[in-house]
Protein backbone atom coordinates (compact mmCIF):
# COMPACT_ATOMS: atom_id res chain seq x y z
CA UNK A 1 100.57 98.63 114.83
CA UNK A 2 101.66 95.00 114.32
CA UNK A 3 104.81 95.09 111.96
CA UNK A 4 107.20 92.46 110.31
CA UNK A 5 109.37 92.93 107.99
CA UNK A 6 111.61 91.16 105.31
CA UNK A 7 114.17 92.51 102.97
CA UNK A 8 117.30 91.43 100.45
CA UNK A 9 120.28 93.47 99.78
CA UNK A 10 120.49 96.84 98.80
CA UNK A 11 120.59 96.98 94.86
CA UNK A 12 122.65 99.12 92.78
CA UNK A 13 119.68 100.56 90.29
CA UNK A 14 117.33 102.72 91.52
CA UNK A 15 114.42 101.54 93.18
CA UNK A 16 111.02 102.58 93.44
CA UNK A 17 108.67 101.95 96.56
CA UNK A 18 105.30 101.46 97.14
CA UNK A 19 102.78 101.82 100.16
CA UNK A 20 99.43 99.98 99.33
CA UNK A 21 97.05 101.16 102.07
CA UNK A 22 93.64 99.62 102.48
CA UNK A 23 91.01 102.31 103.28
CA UNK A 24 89.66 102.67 106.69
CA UNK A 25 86.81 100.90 108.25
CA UNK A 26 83.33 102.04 106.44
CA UNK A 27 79.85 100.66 107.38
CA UNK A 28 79.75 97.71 104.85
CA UNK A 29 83.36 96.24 106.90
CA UNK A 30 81.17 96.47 109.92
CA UNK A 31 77.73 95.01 108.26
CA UNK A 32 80.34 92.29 106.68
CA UNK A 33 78.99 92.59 103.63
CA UNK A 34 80.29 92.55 99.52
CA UNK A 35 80.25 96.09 98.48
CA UNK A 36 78.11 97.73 95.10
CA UNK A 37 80.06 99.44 92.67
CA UNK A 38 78.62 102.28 93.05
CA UNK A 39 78.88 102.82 96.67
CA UNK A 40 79.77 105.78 98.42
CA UNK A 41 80.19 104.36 102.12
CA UNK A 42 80.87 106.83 104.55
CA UNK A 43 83.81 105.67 107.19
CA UNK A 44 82.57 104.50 110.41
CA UNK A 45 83.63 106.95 113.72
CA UNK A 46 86.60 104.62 114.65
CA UNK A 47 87.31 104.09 110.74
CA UNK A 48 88.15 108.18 110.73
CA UNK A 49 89.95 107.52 114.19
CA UNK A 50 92.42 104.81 112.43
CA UNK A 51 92.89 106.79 109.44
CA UNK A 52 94.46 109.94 111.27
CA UNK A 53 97.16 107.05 113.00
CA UNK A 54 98.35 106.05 109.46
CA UNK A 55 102.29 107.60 109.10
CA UNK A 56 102.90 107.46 105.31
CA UNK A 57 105.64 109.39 103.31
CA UNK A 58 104.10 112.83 102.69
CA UNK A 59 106.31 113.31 100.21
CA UNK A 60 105.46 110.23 97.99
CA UNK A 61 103.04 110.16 94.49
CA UNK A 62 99.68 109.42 95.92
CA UNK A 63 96.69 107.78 94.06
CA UNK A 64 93.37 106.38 95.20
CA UNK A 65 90.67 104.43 94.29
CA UNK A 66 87.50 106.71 93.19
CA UNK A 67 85.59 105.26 96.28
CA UNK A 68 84.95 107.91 98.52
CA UNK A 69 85.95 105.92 101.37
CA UNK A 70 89.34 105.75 100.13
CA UNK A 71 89.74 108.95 99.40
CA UNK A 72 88.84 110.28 102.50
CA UNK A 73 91.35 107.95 104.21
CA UNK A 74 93.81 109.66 101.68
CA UNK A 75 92.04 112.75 103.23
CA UNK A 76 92.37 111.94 106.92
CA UNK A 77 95.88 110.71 106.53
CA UNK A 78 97.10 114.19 105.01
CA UNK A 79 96.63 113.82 101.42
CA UNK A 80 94.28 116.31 100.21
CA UNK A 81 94.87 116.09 96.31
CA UNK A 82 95.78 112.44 95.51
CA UNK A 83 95.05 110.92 91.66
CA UNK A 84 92.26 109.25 91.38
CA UNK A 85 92.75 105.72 89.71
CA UNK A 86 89.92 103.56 88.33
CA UNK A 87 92.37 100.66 88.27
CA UNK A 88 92.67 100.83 92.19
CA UNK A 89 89.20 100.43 92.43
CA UNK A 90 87.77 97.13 94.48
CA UNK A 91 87.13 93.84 92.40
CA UNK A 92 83.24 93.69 90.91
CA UNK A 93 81.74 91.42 92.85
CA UNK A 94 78.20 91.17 90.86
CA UNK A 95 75.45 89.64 92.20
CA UNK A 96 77.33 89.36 95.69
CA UNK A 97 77.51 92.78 96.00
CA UNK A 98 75.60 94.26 99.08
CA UNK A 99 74.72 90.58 100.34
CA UNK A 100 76.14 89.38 103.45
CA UNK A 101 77.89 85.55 103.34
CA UNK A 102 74.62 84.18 105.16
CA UNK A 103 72.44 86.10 102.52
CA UNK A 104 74.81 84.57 99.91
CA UNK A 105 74.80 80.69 101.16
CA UNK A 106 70.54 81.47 101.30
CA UNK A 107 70.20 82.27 97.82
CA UNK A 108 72.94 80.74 95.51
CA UNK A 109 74.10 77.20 98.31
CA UNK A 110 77.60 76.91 97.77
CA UNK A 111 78.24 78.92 94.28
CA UNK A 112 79.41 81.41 96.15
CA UNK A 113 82.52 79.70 97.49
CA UNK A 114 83.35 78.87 93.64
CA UNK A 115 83.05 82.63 92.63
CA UNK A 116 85.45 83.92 95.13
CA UNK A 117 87.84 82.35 93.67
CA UNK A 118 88.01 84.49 91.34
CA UNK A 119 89.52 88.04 92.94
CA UNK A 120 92.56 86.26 93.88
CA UNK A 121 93.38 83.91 90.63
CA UNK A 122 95.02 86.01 87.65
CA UNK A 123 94.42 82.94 85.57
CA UNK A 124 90.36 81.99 86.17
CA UNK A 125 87.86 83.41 83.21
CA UNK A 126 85.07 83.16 85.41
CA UNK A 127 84.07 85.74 88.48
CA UNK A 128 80.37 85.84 90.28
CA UNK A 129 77.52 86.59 87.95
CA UNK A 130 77.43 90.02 86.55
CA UNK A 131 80.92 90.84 87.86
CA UNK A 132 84.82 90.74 86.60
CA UNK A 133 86.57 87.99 86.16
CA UNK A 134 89.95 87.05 87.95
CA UNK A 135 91.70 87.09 84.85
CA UNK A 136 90.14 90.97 83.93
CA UNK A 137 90.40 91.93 87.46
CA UNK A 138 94.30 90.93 87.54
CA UNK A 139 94.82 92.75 84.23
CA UNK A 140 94.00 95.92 85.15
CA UNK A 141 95.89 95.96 88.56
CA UNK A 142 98.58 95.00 86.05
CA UNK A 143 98.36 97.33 84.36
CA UNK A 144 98.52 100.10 86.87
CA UNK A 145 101.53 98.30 88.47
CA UNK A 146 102.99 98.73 84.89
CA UNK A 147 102.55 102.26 84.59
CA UNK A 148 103.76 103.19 88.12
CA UNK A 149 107.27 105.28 88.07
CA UNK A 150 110.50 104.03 87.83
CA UNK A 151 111.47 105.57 90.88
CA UNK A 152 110.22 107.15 94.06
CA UNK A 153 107.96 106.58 96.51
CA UNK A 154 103.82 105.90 95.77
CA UNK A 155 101.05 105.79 98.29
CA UNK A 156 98.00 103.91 96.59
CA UNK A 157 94.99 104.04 99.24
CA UNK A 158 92.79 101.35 97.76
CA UNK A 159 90.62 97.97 98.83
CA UNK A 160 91.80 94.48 100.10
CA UNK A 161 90.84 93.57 96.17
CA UNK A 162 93.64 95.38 94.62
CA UNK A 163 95.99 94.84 97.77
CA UNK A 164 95.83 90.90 97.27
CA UNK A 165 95.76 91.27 93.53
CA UNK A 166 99.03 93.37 93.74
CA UNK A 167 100.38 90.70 96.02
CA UNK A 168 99.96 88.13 93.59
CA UNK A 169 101.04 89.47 90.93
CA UNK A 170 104.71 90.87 91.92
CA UNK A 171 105.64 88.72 94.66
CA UNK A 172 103.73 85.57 94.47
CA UNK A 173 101.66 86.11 97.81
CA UNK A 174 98.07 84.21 97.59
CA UNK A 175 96.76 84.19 100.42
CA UNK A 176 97.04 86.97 103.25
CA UNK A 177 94.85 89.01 105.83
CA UNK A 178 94.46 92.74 105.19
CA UNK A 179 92.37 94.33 107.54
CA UNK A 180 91.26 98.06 107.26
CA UNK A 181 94.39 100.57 107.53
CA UNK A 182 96.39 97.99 106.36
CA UNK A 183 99.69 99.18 104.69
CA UNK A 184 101.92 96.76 102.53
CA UNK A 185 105.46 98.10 101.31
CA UNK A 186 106.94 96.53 98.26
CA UNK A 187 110.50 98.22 96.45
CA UNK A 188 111.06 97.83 92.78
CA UNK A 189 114.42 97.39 91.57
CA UNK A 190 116.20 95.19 88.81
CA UNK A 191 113.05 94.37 87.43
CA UNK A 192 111.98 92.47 90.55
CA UNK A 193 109.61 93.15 92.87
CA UNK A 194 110.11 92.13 97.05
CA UNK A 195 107.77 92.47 99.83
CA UNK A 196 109.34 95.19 102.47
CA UNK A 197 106.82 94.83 104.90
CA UNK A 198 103.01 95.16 106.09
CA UNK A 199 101.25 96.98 109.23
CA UNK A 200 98.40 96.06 110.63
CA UNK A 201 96.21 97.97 113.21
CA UNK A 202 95.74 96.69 116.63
């Protein structure tokens, strides 16, 4: 795994950490395409393979989004009875969902480069036809951040979506790659938020 890490002083009040994991690779990664809703994707062989590497705090809170392919990364990677949590679930993508980009560009030009926008702006009151907005999107990762302990340690298994979302939202981060298996660690503490450090599989 590819690491780096950056850090600030230890503070005095407690802290709280959290490990956001992006679920393991599942058939739409590999097709490259948006995924439905609804979707129940299945992880591919070497998805399963990555998702017995991960090393997360067994001890920790866990959650996951109601996909099933993040719960069985939750699964894989020893958590058999995480919380399920709507909020963690990927960004609506609408009419984009279960197109690839070349499908996308066919039908719809270059609207499509204007709608993406919208997964990674907490400010934009627009999203892709049918789907959230950035705004609503942001708000309800938001709110799950909110509601997260005071202390501790939390292992979220969710989508790139709510990873980047998260990102934005506590330390400022716009723009980063996630692949599958991805972990991000972020600590809590004086009412700030600071990025710990993010693995990447090889």
């Amino acid at each position: 795994m590819r690491q780096f890490n950056t850090g600030v002083p230890a503070l005095t009040d407690p802290t709280l950490t959290l490990h956001l994991v992006r679920h393991a690779p599942s058939a739409p990664n590999a097709a490259r395409r948006y995924p439905r809703p609804d979707e129940d994707a299945p992880l591919t062989p070497r998805g399963e393979a990555l998702a017995r590497t991960l090393k997360l705090p067994m001890h920790a809170v866990a959650f996951t989004s109601p996909s099933y392919r993040a719960q069985r990364t939750a699964e894989l990677a020893g958590f058999i009875a995480p919380e399920v949590a709507p909020a963690l679930a990927e960004a609506n993508f609408g009419v984009m969902a279960g197109r690839t980009w070349a499908e996308l560009e066919r039908v719809y030009a270059n609207l499509p480069w204007h709608w993406t926008r919208a997964p990674s702006d907490p400010t934009l009151a627009f999203g892709p036809p049918q789907g959230e907005t950035g705004r609503d999107f942001h708000a309800r990762v938001q709110r799950w951040l909110d509601h997260l302990p005071e202390t501790g340690e939390v292992v979220a298994f969710t989508h790139a979506g709510p990873i980047h979302a998260a990102l934005r939202l506590t330390v400022g981060i716009k723009a980063v790659e996630t692949p599958p298996c991805t972990v991000v660690t972020l600590k809590r503490g004086s009412g700030e938020w600071w990025l710990v450090g993010m693995s990447t599989p090889h």
